[in-house]
PDB file of N, CA and C in Angstrom:
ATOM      1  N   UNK A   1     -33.901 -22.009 -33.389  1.00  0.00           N
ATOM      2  CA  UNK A   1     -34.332 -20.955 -32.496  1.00  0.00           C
ATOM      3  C   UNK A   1     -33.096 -20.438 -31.755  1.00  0.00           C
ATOM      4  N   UNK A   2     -32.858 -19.131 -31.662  1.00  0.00           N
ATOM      5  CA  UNK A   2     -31.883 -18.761 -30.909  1.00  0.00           C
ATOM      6  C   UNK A   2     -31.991 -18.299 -29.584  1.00  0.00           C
ATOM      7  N   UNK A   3     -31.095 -18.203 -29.101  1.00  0.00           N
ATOM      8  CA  UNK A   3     -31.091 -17.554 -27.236  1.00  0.00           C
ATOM      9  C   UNK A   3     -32.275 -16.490 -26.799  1.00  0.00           C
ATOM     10  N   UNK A   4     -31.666 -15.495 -28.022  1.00  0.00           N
ATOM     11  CA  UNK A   4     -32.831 -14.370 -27.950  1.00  0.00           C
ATOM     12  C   UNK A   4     -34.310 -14.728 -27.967  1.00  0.00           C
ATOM     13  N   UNK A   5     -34.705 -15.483 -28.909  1.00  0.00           N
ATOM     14  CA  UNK A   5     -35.939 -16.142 -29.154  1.00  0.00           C
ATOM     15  C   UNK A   5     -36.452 -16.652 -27.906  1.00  0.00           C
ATOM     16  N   UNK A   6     -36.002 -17.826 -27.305  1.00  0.00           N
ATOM     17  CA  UNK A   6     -35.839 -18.260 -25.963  1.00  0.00           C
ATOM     18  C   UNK A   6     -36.209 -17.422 -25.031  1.00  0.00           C
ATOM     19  N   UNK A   7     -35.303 -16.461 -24.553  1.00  0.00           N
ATOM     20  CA  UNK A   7     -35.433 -15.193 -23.791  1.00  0.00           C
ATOM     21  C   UNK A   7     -36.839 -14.415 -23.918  1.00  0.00           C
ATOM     22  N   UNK A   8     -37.094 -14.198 -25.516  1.00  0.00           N
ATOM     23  CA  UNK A   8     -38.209 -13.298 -25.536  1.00  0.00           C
ATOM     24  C   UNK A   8     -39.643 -14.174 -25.078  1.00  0.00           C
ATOM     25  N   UNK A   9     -39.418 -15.410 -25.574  1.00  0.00           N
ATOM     26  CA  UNK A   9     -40.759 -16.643 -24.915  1.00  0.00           C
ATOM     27  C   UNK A   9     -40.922 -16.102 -23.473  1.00  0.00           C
ATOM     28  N   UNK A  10     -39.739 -16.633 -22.819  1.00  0.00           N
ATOM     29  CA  UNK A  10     -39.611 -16.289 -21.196  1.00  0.00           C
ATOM     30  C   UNK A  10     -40.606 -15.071 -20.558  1.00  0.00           C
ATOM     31  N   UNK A  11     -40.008 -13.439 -21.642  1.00  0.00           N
ATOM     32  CA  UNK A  11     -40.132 -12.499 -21.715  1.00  0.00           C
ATOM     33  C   UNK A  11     -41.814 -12.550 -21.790  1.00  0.00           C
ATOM     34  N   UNK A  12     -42.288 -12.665 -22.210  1.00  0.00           N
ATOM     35  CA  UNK A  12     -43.385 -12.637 -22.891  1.00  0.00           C
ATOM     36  C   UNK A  12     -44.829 -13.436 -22.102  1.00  0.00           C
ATOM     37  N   UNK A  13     -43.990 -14.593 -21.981  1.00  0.00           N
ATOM     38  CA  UNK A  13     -44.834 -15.263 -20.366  1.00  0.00           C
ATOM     39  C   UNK A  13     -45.384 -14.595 -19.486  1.00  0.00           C
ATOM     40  N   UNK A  14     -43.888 -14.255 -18.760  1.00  0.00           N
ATOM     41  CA  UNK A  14     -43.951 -13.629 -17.575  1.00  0.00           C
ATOM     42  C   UNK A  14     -44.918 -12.478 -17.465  1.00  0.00           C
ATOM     43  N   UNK A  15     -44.528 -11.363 -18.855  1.00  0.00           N
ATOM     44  CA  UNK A  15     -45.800 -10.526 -18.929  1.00  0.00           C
ATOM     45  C   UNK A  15     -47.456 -10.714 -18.893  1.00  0.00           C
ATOM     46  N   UNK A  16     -47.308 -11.751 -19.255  1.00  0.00           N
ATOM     47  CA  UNK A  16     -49.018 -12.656 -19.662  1.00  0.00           C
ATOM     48  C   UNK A  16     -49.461 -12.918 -18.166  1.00  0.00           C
ATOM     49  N   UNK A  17     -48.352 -14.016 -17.668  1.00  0.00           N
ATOM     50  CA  UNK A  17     -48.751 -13.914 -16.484  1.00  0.00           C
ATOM     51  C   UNK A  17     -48.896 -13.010 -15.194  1.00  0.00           C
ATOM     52  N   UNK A  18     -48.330 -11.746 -15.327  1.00  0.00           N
ATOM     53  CA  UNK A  18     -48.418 -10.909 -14.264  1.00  0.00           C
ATOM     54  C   UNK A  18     -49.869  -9.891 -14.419  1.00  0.00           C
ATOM     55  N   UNK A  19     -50.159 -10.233 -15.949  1.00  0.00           N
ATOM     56  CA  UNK A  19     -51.560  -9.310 -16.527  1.00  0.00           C
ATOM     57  C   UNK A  19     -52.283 -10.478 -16.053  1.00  0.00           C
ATOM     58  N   UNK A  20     -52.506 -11.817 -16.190  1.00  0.00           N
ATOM     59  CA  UNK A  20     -53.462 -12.030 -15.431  1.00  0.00           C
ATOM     60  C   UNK A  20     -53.634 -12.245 -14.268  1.00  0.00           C
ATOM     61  N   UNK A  21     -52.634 -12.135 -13.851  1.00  0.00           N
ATOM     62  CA  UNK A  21     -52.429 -11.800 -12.048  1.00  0.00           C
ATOM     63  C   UNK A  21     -53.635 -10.685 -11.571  1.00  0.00           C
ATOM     64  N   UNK A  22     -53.653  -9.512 -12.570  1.00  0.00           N
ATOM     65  CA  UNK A  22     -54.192  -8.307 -11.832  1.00  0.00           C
ATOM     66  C   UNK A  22     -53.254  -7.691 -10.654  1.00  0.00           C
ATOM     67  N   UNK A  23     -54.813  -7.234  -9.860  1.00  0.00           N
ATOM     68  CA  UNK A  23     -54.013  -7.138  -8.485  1.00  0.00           C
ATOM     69  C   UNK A  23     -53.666  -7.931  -8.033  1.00  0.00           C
ATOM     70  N   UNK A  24     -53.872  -9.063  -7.640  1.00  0.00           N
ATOM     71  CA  UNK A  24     -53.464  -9.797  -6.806  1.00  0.00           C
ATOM     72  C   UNK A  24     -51.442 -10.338  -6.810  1.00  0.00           C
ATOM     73  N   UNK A  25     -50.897 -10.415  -5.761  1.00  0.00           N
ATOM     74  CA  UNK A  25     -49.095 -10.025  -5.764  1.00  0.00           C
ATOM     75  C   UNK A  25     -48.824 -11.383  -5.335  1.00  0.00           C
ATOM     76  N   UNK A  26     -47.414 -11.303  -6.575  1.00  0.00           N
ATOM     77  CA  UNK A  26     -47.083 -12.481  -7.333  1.00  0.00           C
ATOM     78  C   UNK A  26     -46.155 -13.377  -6.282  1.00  0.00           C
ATOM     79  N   UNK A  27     -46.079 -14.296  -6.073  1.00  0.00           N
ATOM     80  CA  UNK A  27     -44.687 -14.899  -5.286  1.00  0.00           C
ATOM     81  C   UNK A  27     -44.132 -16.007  -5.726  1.00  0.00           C
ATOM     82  N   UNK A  28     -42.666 -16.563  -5.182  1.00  0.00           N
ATOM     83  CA  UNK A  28     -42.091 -17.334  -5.691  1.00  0.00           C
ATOM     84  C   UNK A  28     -42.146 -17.680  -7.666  1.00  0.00           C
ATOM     85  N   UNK A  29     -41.755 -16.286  -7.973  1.00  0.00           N
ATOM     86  CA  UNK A  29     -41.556 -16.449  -9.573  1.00  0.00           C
ATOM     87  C   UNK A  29     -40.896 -16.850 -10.018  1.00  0.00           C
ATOM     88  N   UNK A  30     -39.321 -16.951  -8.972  1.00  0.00           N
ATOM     89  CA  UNK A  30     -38.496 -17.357  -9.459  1.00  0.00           C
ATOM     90  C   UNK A  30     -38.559 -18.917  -9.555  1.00  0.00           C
ATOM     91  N   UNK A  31     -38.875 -19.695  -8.527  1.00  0.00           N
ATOM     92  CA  UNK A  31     -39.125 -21.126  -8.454  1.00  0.00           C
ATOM     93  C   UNK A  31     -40.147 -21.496  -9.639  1.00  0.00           C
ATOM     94  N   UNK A  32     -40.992 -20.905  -9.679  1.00  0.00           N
ATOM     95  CA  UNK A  32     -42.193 -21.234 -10.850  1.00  0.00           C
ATOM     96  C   UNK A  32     -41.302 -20.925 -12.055  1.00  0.00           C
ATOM     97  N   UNK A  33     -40.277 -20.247 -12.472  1.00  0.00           N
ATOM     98  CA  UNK A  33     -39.884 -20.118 -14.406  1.00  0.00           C
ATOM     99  C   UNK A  33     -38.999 -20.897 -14.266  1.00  0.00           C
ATOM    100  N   UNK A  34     -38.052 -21.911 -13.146  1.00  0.00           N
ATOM    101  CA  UNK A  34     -37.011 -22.661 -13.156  1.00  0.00           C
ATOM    102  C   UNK A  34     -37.575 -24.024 -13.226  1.00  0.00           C
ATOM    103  N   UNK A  35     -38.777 -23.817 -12.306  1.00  0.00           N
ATOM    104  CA  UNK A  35     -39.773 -25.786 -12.333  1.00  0.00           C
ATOM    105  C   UNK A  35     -40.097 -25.657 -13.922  1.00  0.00           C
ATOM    106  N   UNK A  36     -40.796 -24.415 -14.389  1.00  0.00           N
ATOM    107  CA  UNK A  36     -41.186 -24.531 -15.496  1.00  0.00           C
ATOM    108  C   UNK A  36     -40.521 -24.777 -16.554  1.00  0.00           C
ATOM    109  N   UNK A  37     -39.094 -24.549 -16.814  1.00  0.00           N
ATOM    110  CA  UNK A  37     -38.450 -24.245 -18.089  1.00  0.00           C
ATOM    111  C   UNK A  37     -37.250 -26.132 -17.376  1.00  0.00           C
ATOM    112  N   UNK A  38     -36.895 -26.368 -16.416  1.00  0.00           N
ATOM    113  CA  UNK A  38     -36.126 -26.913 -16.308  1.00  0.00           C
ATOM    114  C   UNK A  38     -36.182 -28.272 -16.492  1.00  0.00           C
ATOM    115  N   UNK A  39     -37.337 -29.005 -16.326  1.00  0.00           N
ATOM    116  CA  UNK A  39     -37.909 -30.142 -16.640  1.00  0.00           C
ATOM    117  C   UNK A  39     -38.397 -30.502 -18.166  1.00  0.00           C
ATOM    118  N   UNK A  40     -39.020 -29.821 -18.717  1.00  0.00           N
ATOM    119  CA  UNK A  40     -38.888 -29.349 -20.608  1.00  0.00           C
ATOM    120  C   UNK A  40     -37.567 -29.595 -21.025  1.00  0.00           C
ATOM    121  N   UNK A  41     -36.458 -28.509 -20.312  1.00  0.00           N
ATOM    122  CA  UNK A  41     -35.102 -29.001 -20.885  1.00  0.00           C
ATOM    123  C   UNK A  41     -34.490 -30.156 -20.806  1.00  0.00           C
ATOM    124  N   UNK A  42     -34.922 -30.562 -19.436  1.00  0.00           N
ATOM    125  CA  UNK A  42     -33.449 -31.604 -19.051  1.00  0.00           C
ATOM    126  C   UNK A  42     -34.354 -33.360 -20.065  1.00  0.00           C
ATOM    127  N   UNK A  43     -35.413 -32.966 -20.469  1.00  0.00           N
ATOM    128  CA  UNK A  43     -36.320 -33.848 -21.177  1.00  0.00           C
ATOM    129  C   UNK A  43     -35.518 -33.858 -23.001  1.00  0.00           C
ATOM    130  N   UNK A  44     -35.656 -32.650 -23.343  1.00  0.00           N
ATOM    131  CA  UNK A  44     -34.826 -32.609 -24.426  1.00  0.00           C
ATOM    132  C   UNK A  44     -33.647 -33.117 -25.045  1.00  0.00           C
ATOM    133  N   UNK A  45     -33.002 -32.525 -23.819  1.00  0.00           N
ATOM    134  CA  UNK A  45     -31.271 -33.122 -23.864  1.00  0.00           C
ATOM    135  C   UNK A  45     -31.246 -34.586 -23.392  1.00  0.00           C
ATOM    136  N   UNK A  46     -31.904 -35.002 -22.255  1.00  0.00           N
ATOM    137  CA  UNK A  46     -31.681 -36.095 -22.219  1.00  0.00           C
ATOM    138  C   UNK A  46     -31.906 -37.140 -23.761  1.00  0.00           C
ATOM    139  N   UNK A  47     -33.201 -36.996 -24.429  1.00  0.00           N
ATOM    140  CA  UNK A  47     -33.630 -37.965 -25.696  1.00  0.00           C
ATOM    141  C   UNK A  47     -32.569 -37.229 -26.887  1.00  0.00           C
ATOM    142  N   UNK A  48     -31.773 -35.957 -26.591  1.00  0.00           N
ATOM    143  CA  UNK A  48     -30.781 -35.916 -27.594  1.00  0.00           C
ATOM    144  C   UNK A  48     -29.686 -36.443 -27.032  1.00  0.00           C
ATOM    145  N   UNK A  49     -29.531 -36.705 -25.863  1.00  0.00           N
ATOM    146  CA  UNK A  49     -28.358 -37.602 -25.634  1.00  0.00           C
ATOM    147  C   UNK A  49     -28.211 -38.879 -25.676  1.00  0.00           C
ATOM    148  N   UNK A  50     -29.410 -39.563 -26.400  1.00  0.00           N
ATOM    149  CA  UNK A  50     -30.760 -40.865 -26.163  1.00  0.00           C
ATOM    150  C   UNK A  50     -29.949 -41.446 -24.690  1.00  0.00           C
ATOM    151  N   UNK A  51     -30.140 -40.776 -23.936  1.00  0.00           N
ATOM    152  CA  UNK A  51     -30.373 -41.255 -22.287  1.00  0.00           C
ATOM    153  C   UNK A  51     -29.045 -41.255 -21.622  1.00  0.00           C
ATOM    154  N   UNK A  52     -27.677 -41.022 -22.120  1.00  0.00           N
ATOM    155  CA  UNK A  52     -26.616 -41.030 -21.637  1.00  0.00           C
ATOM    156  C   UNK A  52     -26.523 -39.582 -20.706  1.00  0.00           C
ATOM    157  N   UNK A  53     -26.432 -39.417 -19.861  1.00  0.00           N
ATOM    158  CA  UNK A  53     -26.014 -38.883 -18.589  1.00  0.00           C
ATOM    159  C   UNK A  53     -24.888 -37.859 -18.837  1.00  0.00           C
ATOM    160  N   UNK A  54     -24.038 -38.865 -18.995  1.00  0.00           N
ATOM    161  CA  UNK A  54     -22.587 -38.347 -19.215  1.00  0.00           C
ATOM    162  C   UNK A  54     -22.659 -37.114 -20.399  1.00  0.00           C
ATOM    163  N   UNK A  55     -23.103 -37.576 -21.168  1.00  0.00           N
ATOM    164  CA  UNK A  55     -23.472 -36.709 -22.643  1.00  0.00           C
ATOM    165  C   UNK A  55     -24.351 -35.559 -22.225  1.00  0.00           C
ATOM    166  N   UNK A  56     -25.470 -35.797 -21.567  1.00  0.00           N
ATOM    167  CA  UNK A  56     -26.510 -34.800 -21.290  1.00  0.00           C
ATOM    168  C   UNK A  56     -26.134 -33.207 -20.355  1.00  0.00           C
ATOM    169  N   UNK A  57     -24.960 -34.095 -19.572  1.00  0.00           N
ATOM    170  CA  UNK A  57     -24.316 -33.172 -18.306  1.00  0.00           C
ATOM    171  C   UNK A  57     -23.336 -32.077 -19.198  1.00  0.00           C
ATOM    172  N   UNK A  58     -23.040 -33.266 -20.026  1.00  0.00           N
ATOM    173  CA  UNK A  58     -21.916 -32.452 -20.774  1.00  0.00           C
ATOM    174  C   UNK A  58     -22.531 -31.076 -21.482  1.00  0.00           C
ATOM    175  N   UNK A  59     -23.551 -31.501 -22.168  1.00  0.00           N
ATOM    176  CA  UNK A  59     -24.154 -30.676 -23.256  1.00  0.00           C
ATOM    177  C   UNK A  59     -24.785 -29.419 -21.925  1.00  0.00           C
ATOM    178  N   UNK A  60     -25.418 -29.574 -21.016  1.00  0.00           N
ATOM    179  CA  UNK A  60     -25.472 -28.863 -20.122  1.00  0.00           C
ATOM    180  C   UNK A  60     -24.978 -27.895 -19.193  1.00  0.00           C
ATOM    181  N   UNK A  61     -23.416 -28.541 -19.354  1.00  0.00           N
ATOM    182  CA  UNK A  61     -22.584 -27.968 -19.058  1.00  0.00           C
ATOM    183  C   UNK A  61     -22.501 -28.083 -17.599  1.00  0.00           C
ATOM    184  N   UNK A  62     -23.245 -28.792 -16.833  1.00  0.00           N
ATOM    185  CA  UNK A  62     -23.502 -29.360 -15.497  1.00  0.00           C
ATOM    186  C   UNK A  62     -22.709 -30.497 -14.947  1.00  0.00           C
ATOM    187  N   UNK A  63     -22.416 -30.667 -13.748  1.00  0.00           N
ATOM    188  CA  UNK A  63     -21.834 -32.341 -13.236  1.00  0.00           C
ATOM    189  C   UNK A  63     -23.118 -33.137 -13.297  1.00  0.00           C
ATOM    190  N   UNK A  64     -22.492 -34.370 -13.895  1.00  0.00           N
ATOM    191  CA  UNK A  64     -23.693 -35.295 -13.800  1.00  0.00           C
ATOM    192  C   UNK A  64     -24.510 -35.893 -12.593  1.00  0.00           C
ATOM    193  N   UNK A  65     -23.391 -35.957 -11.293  1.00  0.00           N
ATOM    194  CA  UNK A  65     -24.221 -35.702 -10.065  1.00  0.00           C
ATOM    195  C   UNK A  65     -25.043 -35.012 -10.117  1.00  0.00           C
ATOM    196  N   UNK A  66     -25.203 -33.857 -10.637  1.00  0.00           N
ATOM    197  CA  UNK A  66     -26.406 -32.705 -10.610  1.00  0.00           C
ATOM    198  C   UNK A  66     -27.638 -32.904 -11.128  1.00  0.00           C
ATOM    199  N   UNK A  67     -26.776 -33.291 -12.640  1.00  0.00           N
ATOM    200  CA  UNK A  67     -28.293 -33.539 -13.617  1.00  0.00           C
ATOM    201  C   UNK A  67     -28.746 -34.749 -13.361  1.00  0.00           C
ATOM    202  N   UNK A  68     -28.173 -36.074 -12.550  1.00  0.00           N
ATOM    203  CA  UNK A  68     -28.980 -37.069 -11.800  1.00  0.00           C
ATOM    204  C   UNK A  68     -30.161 -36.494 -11.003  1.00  0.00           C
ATOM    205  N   UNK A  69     -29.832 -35.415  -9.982  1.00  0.00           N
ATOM    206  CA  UNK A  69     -30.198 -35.245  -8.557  1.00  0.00           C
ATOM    207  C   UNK A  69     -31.367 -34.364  -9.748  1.00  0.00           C
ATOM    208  N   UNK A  70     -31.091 -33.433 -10.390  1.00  0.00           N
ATOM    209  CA  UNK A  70     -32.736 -32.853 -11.027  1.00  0.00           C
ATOM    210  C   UNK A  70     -33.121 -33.627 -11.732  1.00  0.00           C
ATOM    211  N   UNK A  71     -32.860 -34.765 -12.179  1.00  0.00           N
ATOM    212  CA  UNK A  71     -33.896 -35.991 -13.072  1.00  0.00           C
ATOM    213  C   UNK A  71     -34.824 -36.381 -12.107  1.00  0.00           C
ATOM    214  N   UNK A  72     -34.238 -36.712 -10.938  1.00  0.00           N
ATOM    215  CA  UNK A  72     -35.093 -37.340  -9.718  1.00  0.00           C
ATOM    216  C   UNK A  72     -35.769 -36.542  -9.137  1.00  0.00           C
ATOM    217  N   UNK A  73     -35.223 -35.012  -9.315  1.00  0.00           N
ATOM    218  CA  UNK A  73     -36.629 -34.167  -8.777  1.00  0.00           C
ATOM    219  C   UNK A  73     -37.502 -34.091  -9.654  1.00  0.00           C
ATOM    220  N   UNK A  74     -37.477 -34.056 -11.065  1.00  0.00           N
ATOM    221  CA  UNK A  74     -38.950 -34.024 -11.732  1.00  0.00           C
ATOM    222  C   UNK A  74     -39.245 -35.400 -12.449  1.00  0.00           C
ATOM    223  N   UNK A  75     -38.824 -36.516 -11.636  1.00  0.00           N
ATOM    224  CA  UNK A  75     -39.416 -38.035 -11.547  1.00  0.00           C
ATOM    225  C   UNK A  75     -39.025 -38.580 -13.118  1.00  0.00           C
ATOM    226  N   UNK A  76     -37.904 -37.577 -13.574  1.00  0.00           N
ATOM    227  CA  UNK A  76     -37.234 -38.409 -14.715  1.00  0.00           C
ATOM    228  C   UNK A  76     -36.324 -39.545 -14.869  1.00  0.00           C
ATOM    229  N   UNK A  77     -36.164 -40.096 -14.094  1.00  0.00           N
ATOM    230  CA  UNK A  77     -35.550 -41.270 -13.450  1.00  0.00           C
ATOM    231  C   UNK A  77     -36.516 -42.787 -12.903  1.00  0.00           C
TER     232      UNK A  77
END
């Protein structure tokens, strides 16, 4: 799957979800597609890194301080 692919999922959501929104006005979207997409990922990479940190941050491109501190926010730790 490529970036674009990725993107258009995203893309495509977001539309779904704002149609079933209706009227009613949307908030904190941005927090909701980052909880949503970021915990899926850091799940991925971690079992392709089979659990190394160091590896996972890397592939992430993140400090591993970081990708510790979001394991422990979505209780992957």
């Amino acid at each position: 799957m490529s970036k674009e692919s990725i993107q258009e999922i995203v893309q495509l959501s977001l539309e779904e979800y704002f149609n079933d929104l209706g009227e009613l006005q949307p908030s904190n979207v941005y927090d909701m597609v980052v909880q949503s997409v970021e915990k899926p990922m850091l799940q991925v990479v971690m079992a392709r890194a089979e659990g190394n940190q160091s590896s996972a941050a890397e592939m992430l491109g993140i400090n591993r301080n970081t990708l510790r501190k979001k394991l422990l926010q979505h209780g992957l730790l």
